[in-house]
Protein backbone atom coordinates (compact mmCIF):
# COMPACT_ATOMS: atom_id res chain seq x y z
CA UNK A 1 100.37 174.47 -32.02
CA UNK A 2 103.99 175.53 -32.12
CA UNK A 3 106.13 174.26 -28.79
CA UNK A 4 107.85 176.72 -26.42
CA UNK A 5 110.96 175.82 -25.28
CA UNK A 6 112.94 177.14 -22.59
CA UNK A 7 116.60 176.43 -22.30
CA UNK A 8 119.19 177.21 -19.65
CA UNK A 9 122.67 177.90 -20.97
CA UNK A 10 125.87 177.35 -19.02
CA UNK A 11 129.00 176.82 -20.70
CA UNK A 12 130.33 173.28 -21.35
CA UNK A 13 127.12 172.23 -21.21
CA UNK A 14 124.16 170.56 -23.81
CA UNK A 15 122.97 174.07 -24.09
CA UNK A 16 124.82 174.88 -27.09
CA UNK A 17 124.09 171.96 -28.86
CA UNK A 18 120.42 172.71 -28.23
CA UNK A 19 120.61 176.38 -29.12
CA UNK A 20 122.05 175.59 -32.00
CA UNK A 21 120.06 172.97 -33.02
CA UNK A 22 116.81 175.28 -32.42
CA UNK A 23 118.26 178.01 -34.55
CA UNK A 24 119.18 175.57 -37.31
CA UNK A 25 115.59 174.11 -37.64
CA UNK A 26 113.93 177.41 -36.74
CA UNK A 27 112.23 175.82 -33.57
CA UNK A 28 111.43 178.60 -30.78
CA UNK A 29 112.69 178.88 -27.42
CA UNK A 30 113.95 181.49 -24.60
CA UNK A 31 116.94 181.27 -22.71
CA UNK A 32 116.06 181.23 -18.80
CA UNK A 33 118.28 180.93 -16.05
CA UNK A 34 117.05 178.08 -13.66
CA UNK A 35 118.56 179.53 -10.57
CA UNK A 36 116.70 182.46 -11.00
CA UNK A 37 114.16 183.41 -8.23
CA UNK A 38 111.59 185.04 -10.83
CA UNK A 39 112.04 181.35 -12.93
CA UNK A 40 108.35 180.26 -12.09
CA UNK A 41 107.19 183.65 -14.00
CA UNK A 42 109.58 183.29 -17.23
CA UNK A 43 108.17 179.37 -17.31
CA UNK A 44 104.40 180.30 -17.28
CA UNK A 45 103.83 180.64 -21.08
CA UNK A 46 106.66 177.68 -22.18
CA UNK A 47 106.16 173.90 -22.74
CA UNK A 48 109.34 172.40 -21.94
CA UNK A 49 112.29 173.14 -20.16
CA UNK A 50 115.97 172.16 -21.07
CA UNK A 51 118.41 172.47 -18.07
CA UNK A 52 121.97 170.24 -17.93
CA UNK A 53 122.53 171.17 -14.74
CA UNK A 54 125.86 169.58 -13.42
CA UNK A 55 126.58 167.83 -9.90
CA UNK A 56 129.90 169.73 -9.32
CA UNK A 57 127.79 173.17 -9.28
CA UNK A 58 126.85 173.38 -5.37
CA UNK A 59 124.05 176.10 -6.49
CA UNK A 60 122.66 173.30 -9.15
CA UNK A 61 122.97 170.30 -6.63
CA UNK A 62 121.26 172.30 -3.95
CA UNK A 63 117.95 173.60 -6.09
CA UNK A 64 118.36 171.41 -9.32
CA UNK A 65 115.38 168.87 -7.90
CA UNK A 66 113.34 170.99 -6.35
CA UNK A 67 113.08 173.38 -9.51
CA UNK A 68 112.50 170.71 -11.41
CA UNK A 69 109.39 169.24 -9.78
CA UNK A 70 108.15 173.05 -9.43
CA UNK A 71 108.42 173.19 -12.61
CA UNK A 72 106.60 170.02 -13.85
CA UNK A 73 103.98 170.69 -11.06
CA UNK A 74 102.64 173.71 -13.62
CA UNK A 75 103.01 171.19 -16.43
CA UNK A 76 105.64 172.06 -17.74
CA UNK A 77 107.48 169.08 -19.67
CA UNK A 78 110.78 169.10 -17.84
CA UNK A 79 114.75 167.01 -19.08
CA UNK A 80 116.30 165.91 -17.28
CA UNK A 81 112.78 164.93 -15.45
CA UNK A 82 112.32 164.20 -11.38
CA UNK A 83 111.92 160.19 -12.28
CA UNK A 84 115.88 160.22 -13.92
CA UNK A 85 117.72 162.82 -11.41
CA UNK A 86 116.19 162.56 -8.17
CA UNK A 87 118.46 160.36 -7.50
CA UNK A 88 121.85 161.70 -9.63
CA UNK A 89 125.31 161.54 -7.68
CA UNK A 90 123.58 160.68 -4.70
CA UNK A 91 124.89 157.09 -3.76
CA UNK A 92 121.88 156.81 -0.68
CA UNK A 93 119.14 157.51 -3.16
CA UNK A 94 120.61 154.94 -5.74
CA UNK A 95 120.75 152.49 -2.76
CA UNK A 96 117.54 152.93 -2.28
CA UNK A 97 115.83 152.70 -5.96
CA UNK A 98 117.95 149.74 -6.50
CA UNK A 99 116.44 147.86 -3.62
CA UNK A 100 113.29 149.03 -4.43
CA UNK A 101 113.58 147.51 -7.87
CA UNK A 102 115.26 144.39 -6.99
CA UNK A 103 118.43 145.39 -8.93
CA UNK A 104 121.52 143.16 -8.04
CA UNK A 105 123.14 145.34 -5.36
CA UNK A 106 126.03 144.89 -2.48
CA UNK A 107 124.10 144.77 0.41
CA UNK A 108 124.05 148.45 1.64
CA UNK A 109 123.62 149.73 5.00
CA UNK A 110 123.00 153.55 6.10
CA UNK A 111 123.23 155.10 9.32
CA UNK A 112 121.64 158.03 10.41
CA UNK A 113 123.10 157.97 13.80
CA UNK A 114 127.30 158.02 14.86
CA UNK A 115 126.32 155.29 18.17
CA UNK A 116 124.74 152.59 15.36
CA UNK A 117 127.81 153.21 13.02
CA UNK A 118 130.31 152.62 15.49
CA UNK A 119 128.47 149.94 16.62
CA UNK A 120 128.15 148.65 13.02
CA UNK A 121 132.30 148.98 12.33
CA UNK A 122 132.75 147.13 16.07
CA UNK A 123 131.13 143.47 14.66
CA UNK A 124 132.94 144.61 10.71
CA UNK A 125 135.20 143.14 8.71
CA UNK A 126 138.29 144.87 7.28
CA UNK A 127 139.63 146.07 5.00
CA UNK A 128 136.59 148.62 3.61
CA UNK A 129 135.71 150.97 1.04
CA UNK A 130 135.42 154.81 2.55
CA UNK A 131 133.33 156.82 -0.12
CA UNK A 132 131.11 159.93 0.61
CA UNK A 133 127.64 160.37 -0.55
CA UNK A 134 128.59 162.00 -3.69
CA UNK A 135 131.65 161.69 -6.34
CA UNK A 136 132.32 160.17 -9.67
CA UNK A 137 135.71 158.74 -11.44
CA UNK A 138 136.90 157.13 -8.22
CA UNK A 139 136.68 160.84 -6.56
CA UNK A 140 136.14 161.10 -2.61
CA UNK A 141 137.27 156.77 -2.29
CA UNK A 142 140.04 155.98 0.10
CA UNK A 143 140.57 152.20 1.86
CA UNK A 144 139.78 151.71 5.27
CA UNK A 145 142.48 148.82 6.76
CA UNK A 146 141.01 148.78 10.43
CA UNK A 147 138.50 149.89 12.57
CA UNK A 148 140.26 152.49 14.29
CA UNK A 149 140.74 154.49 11.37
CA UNK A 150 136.79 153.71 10.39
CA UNK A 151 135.93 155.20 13.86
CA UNK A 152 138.02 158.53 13.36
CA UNK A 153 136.03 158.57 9.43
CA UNK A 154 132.96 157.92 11.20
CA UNK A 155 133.08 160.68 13.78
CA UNK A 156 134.50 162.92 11.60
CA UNK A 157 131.55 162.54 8.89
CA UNK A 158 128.69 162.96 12.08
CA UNK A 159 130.70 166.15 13.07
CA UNK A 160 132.52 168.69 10.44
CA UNK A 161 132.16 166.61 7.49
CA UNK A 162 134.54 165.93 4.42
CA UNK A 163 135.13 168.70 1.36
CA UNK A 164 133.97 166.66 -1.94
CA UNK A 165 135.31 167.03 -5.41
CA UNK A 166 137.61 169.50 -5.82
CA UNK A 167 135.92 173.22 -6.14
CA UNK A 168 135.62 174.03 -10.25
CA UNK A 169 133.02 176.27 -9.72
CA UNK A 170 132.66 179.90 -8.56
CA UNK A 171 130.66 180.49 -5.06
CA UNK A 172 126.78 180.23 -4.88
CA UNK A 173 125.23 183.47 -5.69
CA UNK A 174 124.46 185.78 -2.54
CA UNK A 175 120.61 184.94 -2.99
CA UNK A 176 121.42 181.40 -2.67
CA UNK A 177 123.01 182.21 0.75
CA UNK A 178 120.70 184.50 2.19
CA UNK A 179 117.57 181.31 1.37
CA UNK A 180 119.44 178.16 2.44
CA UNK A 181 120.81 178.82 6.10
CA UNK A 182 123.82 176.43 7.08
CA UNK A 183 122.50 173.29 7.66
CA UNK A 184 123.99 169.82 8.82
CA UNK A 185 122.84 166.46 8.25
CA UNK A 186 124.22 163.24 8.83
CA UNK A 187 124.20 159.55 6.89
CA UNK A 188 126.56 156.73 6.65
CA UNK A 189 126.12 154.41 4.10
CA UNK A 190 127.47 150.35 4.09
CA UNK A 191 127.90 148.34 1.09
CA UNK A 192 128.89 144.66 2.04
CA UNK A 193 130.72 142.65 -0.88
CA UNK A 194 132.38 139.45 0.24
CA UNK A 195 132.73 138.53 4.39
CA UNK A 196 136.26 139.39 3.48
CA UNK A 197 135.94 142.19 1.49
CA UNK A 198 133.39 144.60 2.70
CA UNK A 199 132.41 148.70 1.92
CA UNK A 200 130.92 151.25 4.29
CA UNK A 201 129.50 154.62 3.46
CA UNK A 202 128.75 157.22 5.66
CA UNK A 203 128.44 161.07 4.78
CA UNK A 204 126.63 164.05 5.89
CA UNK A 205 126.00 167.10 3.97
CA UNK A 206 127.44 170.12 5.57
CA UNK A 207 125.26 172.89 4.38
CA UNK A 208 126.82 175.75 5.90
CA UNK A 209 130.33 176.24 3.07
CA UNK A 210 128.64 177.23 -0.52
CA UNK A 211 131.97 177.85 -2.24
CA UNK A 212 131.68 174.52 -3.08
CA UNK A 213 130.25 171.56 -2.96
CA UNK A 214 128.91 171.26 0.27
CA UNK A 215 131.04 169.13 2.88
CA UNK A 216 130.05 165.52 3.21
CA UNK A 217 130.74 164.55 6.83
CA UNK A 218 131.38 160.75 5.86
CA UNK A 219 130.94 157.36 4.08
CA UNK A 220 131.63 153.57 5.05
CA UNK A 221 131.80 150.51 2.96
CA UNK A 222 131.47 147.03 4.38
């Protein structure tokens, strides 16, 4: 039986090494766009699905996951599959697979509520590590040298939230608008190294600015 393949192409992507490496060993497949509402329907008669969907893409980082597991749940054979991106650039999720595990981790603390952070950076130690939920290459880091500042971080991530990575990406499509209403959530994360040398994170998503990534309200590192 001859394998259906469905890829998604987006530029500077794997696509076109996929594409190209279907076409050069005559193996079939459809090009599909993942973000499309009609996808279920275009996936019904394929086997596998191809889709490098990036973090930086707010569109992507809002539906990647939850395509993906749609997807699988009509059997379709899915990479990157729920088991290696459900928890991709999302520092909380890692947090918690690693302790799940029992990789070697900082100790790492999250708060869901502004009252138990401050109350957290009241008995800390500092200098920390600010980072927000999501962020590679050292992006969205800044050192925390004393509480006060931690406070102002910490209030600021349970209220309006902090802009991630720089916006490389075009805004979400108006479909994407209209089905995700502005949203807010909150987190705080702690990651304790030494007594001396400790990192908080705290962030919330901020749901309700698709231009971008959405805003992360705020991160701690103990």
């Amino acid at each position: 039986m001859t394998v259906q393949l469905a890829i998604h192409p987006h530029e500077g992507s794997f696509s076109g090494r996929w594409i190209a490496y279907c076409d050069e060993h005559k193996i079939p497949y459809r090009l599909v766009n993942c973000l499309d509402s009609a996808l279920i329907a275009q996936l019904a008669s394929v086997d596998a699905l191809l889709w490098h969907w990036n973090h930086q893409d707010p569109s992507a980082q809002l539906l990647a996951r939850q395509v993906i597991m749609a997807a699988e749940a009509m059997g379709v054979v899915v990479f990157p599959s729920t088991p290696t991106c459900w928890h991709f650039d999302d520092k909380i999720a890692q947090k918690y697979l690693l302790e799940a595990i029992g990789a070697p981790l900082v100790p790492t603390y999250v708060f869901y509520d502004l009252s138990e952070a401050l109350q957290w950076i009241d008995g800390a130690v500092f200098p920390k590590v600010f980072k927000l939920r999501r962020g590679a290459a050292s992006l969205n880091v800044r050192l925390v040298r004393h509480a006060q500042e931690a406070r102002t971080l910490a209030k600021q991530a349970f209220a309006g939230g902090f802009q991630p990575v720089a916006n490389k990406y075009p805004p979400a499509k108006p479909e994407v608008l209209r089905l995700l209403a502005p949203q807010r959530g909150l987190t705080a994360i702690a990651k304790s190294k030494t007594k001396t040398e400790q990192t908080t994170n705290g962030r919330l998503p901020e749901l309700s600015n698709f231009g971008s990534p959405p805003a992360e309200p705020g991160v701690y590192h103990d």
